[in-house]
Protein backbone atom coordinates (compact mmCIF):
# COMPACT_ATOMS: atom_id res chain seq x y z
CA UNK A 1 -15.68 -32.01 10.70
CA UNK A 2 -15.35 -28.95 8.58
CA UNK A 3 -14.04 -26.18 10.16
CA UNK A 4 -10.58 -27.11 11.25
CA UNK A 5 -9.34 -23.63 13.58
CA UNK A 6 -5.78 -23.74 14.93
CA UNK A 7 -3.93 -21.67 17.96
CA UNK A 8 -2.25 -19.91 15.40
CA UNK A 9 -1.98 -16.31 16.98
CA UNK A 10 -1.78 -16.20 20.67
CA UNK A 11 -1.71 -13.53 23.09
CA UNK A 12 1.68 -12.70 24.90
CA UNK A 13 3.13 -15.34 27.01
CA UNK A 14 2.80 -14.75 30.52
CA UNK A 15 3.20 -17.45 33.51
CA UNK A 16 0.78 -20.49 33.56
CA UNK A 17 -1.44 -20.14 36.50
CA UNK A 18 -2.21 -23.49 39.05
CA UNK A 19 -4.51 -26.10 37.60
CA UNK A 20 -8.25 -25.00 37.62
CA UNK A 21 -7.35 -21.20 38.06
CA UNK A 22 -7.33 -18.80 34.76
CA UNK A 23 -4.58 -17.73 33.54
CA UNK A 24 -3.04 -13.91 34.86
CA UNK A 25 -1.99 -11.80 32.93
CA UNK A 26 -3.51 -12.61 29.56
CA UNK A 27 -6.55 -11.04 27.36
CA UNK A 28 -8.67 -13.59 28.73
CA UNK A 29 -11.37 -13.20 27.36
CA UNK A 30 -9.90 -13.71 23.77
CA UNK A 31 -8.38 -17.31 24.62
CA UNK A 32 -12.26 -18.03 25.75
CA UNK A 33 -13.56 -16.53 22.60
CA UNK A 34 -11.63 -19.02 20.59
CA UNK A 35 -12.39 -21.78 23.35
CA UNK A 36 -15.97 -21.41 22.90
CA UNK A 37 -15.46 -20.83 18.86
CA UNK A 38 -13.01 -24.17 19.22
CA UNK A 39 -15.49 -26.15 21.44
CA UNK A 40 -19.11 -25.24 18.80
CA UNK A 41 -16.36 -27.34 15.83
CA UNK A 42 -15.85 -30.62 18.55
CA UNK A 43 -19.77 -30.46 19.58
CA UNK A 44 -20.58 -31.53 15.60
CA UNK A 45 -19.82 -34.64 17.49
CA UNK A 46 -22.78 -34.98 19.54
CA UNK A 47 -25.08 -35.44 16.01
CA UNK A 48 -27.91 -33.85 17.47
CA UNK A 49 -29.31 -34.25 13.80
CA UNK A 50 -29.57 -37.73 14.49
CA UNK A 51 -32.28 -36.68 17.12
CA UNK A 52 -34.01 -34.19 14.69
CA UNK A 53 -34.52 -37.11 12.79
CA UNK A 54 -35.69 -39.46 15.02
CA UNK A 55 -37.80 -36.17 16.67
CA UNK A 56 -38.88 -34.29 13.88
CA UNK A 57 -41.84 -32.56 15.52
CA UNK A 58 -39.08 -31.64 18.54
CA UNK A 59 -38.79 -27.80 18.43
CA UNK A 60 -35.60 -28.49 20.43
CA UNK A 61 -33.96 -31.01 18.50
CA UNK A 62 -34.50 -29.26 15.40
CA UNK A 63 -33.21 -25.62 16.63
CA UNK A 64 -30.07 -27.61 18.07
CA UNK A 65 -29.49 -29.56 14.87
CA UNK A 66 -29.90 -25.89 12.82
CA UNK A 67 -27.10 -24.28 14.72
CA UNK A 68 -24.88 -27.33 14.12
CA UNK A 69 -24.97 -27.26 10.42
CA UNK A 70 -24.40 -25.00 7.81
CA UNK A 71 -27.03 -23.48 6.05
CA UNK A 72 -27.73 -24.36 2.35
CA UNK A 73 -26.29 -20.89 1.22
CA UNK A 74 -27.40 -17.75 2.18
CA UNK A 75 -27.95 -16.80 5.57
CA UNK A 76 -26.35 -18.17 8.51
CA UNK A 77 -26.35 -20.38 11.77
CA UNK A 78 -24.36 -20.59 14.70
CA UNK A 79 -21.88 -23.10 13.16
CA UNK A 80 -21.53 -21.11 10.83
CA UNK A 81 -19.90 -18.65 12.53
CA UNK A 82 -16.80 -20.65 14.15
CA UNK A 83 -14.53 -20.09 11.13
CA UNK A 84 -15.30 -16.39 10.63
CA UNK A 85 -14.81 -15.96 13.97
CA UNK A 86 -11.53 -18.00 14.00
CA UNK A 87 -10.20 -15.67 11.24
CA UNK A 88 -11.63 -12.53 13.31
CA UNK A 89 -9.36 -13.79 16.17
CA UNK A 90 -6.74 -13.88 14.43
CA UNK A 91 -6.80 -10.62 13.62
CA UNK A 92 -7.22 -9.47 16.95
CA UNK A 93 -4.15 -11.30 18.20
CA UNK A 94 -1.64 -10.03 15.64
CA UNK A 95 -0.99 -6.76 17.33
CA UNK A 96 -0.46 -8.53 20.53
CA UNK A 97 1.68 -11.08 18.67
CA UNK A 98 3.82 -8.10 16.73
CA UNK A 99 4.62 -5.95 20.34
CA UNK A 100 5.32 -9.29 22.48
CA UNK A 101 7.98 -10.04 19.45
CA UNK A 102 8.93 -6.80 18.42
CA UNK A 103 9.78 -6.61 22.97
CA UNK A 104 12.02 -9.49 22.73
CA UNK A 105 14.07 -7.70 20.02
CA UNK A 106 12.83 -9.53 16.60
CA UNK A 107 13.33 -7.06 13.71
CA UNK A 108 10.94 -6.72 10.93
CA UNK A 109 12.56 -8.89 8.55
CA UNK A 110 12.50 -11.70 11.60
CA UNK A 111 9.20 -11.28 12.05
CA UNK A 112 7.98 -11.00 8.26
CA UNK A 113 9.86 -14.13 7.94
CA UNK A 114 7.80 -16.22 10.70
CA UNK A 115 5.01 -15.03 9.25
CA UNK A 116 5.47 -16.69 5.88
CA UNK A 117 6.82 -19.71 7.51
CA UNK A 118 3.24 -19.75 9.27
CA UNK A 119 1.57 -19.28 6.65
CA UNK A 120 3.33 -22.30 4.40
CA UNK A 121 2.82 -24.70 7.79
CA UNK A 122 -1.00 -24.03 7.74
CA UNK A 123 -1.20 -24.19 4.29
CA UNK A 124 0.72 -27.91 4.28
CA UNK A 125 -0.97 -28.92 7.77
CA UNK A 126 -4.43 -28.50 5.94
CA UNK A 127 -3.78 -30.20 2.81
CA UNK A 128 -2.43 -32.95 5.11
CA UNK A 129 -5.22 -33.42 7.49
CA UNK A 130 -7.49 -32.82 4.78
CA UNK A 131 -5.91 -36.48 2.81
CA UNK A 132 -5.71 -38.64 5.80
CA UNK A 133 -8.87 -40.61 3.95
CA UNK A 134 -7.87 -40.17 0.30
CA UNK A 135 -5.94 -42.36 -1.87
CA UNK A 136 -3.26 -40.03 -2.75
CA UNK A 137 -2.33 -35.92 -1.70
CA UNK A 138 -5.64 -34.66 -1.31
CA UNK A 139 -5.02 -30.86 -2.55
CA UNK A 140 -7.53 -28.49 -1.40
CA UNK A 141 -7.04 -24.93 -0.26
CA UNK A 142 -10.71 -24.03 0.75
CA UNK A 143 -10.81 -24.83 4.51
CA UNK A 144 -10.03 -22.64 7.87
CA UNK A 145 -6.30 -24.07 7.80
CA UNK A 146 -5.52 -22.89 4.21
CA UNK A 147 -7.88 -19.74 4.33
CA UNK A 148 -5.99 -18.66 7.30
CA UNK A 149 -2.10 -19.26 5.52
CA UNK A 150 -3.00 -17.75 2.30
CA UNK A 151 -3.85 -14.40 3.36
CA UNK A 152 -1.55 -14.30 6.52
CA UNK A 153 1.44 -12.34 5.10
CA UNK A 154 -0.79 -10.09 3.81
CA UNK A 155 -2.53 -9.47 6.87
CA UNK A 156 0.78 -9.17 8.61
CA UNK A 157 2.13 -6.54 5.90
CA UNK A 158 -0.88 -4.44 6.61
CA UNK A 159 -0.71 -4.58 10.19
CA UNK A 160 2.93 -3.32 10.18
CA UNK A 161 1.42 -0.29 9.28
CA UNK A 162 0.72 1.89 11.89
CA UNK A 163 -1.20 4.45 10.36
CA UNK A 164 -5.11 3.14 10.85
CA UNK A 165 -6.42 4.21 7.00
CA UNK A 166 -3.95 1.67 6.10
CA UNK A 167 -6.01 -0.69 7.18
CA UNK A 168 -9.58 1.11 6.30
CA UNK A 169 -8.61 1.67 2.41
CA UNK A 170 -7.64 -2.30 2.60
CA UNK A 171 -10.41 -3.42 4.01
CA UNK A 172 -12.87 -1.67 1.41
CA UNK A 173 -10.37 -2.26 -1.17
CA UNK A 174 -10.92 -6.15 -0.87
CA UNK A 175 -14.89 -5.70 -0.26
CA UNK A 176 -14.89 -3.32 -3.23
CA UNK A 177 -12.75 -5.25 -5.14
CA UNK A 178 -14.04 -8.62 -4.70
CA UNK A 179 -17.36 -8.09 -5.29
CA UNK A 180 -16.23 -6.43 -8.55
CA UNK A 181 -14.90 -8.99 -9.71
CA UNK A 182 -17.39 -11.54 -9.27
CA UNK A 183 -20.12 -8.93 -11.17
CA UNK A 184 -17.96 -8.30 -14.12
CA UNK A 185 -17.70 -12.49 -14.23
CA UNK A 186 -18.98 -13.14 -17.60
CA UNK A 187 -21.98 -15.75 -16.24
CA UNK A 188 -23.89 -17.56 -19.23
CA UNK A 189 -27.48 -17.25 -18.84
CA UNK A 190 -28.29 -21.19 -20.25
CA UNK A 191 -26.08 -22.34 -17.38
CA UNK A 192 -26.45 -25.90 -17.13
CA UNK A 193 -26.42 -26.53 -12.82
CA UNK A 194 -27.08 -30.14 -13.21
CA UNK A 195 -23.30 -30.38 -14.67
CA UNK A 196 -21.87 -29.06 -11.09
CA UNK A 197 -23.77 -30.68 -8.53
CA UNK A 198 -26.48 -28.18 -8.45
CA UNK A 199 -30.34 -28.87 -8.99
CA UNK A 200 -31.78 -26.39 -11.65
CA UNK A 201 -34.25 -26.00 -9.32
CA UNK A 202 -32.81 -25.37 -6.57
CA UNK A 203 -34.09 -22.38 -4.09
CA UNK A 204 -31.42 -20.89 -3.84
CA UNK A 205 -31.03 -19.48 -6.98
CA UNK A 206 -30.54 -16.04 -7.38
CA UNK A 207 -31.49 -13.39 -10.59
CA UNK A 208 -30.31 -10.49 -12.03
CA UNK A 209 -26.65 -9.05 -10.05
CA UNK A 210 -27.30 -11.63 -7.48
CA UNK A 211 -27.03 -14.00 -10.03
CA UNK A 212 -23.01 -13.44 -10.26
CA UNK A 213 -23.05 -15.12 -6.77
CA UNK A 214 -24.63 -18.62 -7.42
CA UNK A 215 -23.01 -21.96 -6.46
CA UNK A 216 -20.61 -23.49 -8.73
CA UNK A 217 -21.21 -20.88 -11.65
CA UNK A 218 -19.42 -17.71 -10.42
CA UNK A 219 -16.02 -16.55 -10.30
CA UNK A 220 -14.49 -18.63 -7.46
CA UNK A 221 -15.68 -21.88 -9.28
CA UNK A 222 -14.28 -20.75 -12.29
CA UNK A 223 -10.78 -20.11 -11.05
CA UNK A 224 -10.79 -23.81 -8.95
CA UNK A 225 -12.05 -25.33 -12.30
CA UNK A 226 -8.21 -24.26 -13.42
CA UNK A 227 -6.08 -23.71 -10.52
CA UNK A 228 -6.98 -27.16 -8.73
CA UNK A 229 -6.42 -29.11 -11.83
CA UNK A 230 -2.92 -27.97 -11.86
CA UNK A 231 -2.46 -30.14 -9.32
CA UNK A 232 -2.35 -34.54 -9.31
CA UNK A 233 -5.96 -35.55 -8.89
CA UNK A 234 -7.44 -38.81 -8.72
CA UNK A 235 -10.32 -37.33 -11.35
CA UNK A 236 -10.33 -33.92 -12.67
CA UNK A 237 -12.10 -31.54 -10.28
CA UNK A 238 -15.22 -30.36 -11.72
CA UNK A 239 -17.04 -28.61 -8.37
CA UNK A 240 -17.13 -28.20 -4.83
CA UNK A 241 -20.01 -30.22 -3.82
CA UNK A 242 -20.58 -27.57 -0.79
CA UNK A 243 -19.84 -24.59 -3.32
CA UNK A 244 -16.55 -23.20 -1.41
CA UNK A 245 -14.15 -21.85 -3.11
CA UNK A 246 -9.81 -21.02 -3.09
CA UNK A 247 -10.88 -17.18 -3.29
CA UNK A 248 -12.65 -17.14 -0.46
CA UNK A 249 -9.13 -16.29 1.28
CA UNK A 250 -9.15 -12.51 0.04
CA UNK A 251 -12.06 -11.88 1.77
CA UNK A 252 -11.77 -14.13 4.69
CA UNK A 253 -8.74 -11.55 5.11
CA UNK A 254 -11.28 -8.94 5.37
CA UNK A 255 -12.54 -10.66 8.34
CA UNK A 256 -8.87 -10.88 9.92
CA UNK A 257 -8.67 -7.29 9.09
CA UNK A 258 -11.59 -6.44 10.85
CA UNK A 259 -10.22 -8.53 14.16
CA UNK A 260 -7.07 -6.28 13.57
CA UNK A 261 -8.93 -3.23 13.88
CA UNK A 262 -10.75 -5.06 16.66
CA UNK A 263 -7.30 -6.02 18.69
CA UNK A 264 -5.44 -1.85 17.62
CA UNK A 265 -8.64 -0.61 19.96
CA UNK A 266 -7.88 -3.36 22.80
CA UNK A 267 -4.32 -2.16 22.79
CA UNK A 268 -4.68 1.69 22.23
CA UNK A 269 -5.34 2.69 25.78
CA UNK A 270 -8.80 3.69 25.44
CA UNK A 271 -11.09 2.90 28.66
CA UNK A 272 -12.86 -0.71 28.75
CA UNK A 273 -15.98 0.60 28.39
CA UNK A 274 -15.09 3.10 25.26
CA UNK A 275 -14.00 0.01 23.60
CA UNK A 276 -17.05 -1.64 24.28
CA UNK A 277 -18.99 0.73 22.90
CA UNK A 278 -17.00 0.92 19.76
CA UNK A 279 -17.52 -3.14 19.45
CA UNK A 280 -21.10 -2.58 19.95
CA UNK A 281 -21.53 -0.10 17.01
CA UNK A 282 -19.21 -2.00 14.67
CA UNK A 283 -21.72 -4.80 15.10
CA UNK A 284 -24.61 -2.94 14.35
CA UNK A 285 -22.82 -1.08 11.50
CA UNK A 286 -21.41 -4.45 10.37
CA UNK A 287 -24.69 -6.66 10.77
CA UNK A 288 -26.74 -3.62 9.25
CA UNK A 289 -24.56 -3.24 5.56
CA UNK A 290 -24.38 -6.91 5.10
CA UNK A 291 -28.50 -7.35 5.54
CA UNK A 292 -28.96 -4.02 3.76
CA UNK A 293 -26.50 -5.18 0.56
CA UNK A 294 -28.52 -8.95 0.79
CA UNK A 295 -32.04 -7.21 0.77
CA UNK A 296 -30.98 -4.55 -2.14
CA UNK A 297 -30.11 -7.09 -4.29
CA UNK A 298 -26.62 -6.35 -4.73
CA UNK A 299 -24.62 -9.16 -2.45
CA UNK A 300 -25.86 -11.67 -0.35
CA UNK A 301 -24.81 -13.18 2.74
CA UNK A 302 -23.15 -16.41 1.62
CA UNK A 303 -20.76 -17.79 3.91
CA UNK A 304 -19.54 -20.75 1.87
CA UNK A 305 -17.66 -18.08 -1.07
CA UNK A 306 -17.75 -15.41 1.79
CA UNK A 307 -19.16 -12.48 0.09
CA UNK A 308 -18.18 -9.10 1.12
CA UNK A 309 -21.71 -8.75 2.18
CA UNK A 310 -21.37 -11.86 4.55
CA UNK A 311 -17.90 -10.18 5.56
CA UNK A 312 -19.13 -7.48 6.88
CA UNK A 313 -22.62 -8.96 8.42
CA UNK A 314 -20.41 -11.95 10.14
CA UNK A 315 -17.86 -9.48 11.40
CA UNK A 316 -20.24 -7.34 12.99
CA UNK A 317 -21.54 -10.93 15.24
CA UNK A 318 -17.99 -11.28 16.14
CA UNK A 319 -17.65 -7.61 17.24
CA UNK A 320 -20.60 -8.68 19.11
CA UNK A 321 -19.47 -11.99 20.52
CA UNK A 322 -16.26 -10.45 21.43
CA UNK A 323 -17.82 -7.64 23.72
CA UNK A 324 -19.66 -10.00 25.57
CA UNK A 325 -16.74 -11.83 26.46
CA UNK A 326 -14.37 -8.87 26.79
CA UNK A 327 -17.26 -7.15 29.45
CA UNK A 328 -18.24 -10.46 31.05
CA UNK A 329 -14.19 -11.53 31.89
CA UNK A 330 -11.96 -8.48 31.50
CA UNK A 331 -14.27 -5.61 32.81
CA UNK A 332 -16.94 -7.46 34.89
CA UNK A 333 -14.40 -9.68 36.22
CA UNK A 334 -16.32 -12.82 35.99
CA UNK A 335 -13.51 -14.73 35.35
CA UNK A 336 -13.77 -18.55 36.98
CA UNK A 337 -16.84 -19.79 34.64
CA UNK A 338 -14.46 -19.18 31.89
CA UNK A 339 -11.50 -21.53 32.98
CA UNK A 340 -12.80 -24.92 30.36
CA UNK A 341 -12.72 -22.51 27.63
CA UNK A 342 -9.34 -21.38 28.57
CA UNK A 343 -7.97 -24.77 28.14
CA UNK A 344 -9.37 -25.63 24.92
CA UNK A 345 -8.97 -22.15 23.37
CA UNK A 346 -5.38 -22.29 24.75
CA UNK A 347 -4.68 -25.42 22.57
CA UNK A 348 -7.15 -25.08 20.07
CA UNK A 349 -4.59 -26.58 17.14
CA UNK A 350 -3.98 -29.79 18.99
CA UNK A 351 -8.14 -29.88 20.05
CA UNK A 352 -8.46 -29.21 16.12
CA UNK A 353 -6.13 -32.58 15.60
CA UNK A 354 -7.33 -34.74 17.99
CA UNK A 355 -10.61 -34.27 16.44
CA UNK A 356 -9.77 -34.76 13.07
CA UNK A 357 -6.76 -37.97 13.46
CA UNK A 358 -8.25 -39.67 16.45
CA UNK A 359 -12.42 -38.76 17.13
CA UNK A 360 -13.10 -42.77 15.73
CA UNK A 361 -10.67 -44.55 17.54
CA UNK A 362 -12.14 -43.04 20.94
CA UNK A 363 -15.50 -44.02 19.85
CA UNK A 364 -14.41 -47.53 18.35
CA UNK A 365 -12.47 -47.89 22.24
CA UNK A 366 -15.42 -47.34 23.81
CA UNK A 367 -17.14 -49.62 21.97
CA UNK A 368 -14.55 -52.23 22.57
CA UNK A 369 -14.56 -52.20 25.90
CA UNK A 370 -17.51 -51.71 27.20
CA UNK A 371 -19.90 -52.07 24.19
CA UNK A 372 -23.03 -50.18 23.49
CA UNK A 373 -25.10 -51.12 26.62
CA UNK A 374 -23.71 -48.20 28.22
CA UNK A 375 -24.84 -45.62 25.61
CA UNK A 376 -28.28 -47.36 25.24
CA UNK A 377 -29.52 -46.36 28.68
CA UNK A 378 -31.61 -42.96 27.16
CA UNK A 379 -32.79 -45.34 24.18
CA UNK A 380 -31.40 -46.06 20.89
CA UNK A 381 -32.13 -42.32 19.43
CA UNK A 382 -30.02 -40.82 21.94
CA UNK A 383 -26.72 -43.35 21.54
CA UNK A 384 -24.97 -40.90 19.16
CA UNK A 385 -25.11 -38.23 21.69
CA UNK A 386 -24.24 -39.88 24.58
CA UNK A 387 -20.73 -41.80 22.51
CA UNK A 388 -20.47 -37.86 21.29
CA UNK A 389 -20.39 -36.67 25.04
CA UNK A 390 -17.81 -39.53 25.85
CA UNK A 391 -15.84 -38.97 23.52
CA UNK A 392 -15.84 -34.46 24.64
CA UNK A 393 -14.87 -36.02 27.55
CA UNK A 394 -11.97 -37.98 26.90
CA UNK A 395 -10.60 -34.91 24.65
CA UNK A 396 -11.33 -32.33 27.51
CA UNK A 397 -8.97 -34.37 29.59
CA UNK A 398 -6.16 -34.71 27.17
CA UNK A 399 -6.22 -30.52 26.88
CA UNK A 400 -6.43 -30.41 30.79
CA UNK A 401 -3.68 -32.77 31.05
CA UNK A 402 -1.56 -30.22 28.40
CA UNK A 403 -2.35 -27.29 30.29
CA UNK A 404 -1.52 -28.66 33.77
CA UNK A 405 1.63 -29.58 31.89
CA UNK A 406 2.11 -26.19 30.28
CA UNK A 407 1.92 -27.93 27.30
CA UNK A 408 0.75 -25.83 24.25
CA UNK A 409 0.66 -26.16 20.72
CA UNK A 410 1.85 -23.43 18.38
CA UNK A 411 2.46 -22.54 14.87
């Protein structure tokens, strides 16, 4: 698993509803947002590149095993989309967050001070989670847990603000000013790629300005060739052997700013459908820049050091993703369809955990106890999937069992 999300901003509290109803009273259709976002990370578990392989001519197989990987670099797929739209959420929860705290009498200071304590807890959570195989403290800041806690104080010093340039001037300041930096990133052009995990052939090799962007030679590889070395290592760290990169939390708090500006026009008052149609054109505006910036040469869409092209490209498909819920639940009223994703969006740090600390010891149970006969009934091609739908299964009734219990996990 790779994209750990947690529950870490949720909408106001508001009185659990009876088991298999949603919930009244809330934003619904963010919890099911982050339930869906949530439920694409625990589906890597049905392997359905096990099937492209074993089906390579499949069509099927082969678009369903796409969208459950990353792509190589540039570009994107549907997986790649949970942890952008994680950190989007985020952002859109904050002012919800800030007015159900600031109504129960928190000052500022109070509430700056939670907000570094939840920042240090993700930070800590992911280095932990992230070690439970290693040898010794595993210390790695690049993941959704660590992304998240680094830029979290800043994102809730801007959203103090109430003035909405605030937020504009930050948002292009970042964009502006990341991308600067990585240009003016002295690159040499005798690069040897071979020395950091990267083919000197590889496609995805880029000339010219794009150049400043490649894997493992730019300016976020740079800085982890120093900064990660400062901590104990079992072996000096060299590269990231998927290219991502400690930086990548400055602009992944462009994406949380754009879910702020996202969650200011849920709250402002504005009719459903004006906010809609705002969504709508910050997609298109969003989607539009990023392509336009990739195709001109002058940033691509890279996920993995999350460009400020792939910032604004990715935040325009959660502007996007969000409107579809917000119209299909909150305006439309279709509400009922939505209820699974409720539960696991609800508790999506403890779905996150379960995952991570306890995914093989389901599998290895079922195995146990009732071998693979049961899982061989499709064929031996399709055993990973059905173990992977077993074991959804088993962790869709824990999170029922939570919710039912009004159990939820927070940071």
């Amino acid at each position: 698993m790779t994209e750990p999300l947690p529950n870490i901003a949720p909408a106001p509290t508001v009185i659990p509803a009876q088991p298999g109803q949603p919930l009244p009273g809330r934003l619904m259709s963010m919890d099911a947002y982050r339930g869906f976002v949530m439920t694409l990370m625990a589906a890597e578990l049905l392997q359905f590149d096990r099937l492209h392989e074993a089906f390579p001519d499949s069509a099927i197989w082969a678009f369903l095993a796409h969208h459950q990987s990353h792509v190589e670099w540039a570009g994107c797929s549907l997986h790649d989309l949970i942890q952008p739209s994680f950190s989007f959420l985020v952002g859109v929860a904050l002012p919800y967050s800030m007015a159900s705290r600031a109504s129960l009498g928190q000052s500022y200071a109070s509430q700056l001070g939670h907000a570094v304590r939840r920042s240090l807890i993700l930070i800590l959570l992911g280095i932990f989670l992230r070690s439970t195989h290693a040898t010794q403290t595993y210390f790695t800041f690049e993941d959704t847990l660590s992304q998240i806690g680094l830029g979290y104080p800043i994102l809730f010093l801007i959203g103090s603000s109430p003035h909405p340039r605030t937020v504009w001037l930050a948002l292009g300041g970042i964009l502006i000013g990341y991308w600067l930096a990585f240009v003016l990133y002295p690159v040499s052009q005798n690069f040897d790629y071979t020395a950091v995990g990267v083919p000197s052939n590889w496609p995805e090799h880029y000339a010219g300005l794009m150049a400043q962007f490649n894997k493992n030679s730019n300016l976020a590889w740079a800085f982890d060739t120093w900064f990660l070395n400062l901590f104990p290592r079992e072996t000096p760290f060299l590269f990231n052997r998927g290219g991502y990169a400690t930086l990548s939390f400055i602009p992944t708090l462009g994406t949380m700013l754009l879910g702020l500006i996202a969650g200011r026009w849920l709250r402002s008052g504005l009719p459903q459908r004006e906010v809609i149609k705002r969504f709508l054109l910050a997609g298109v505006v969003g989607i539009a820049l990023g392509v336009l910036l990739h195709v001109a040469g002058i940033c691509p869409v890279v996920k993995r050091i999350w460009t400020p092209a792939w910032v604004l490209f990715s935040g325009g498909l959660c502007f996007w993703l969000l409107a579809v819920f917000y119209y299909v639940i909150d305006i439309a009223g279709y509400k009922r369809w939505s209820f699974p994703l409720m539960v696991v969006g609800m508790n999506s740090i403890a779905i996150y955990c379960l995952v991570h600390l306890i995914d093989r010891f389901i599998i290895n149970s079922f195995y146990i106890h009732f071998g693979h006969r049961p899982f061989l009934i499709l064929g031996p091609f399709f055993e990973p999937l059905l173990i992977g739908l077993a074991t959804l299964a088993v962790l869709y009734v824990i999170l029922q069992w939570m919710y039912r219990r009004k159990l939820f996990i927070r940071i």
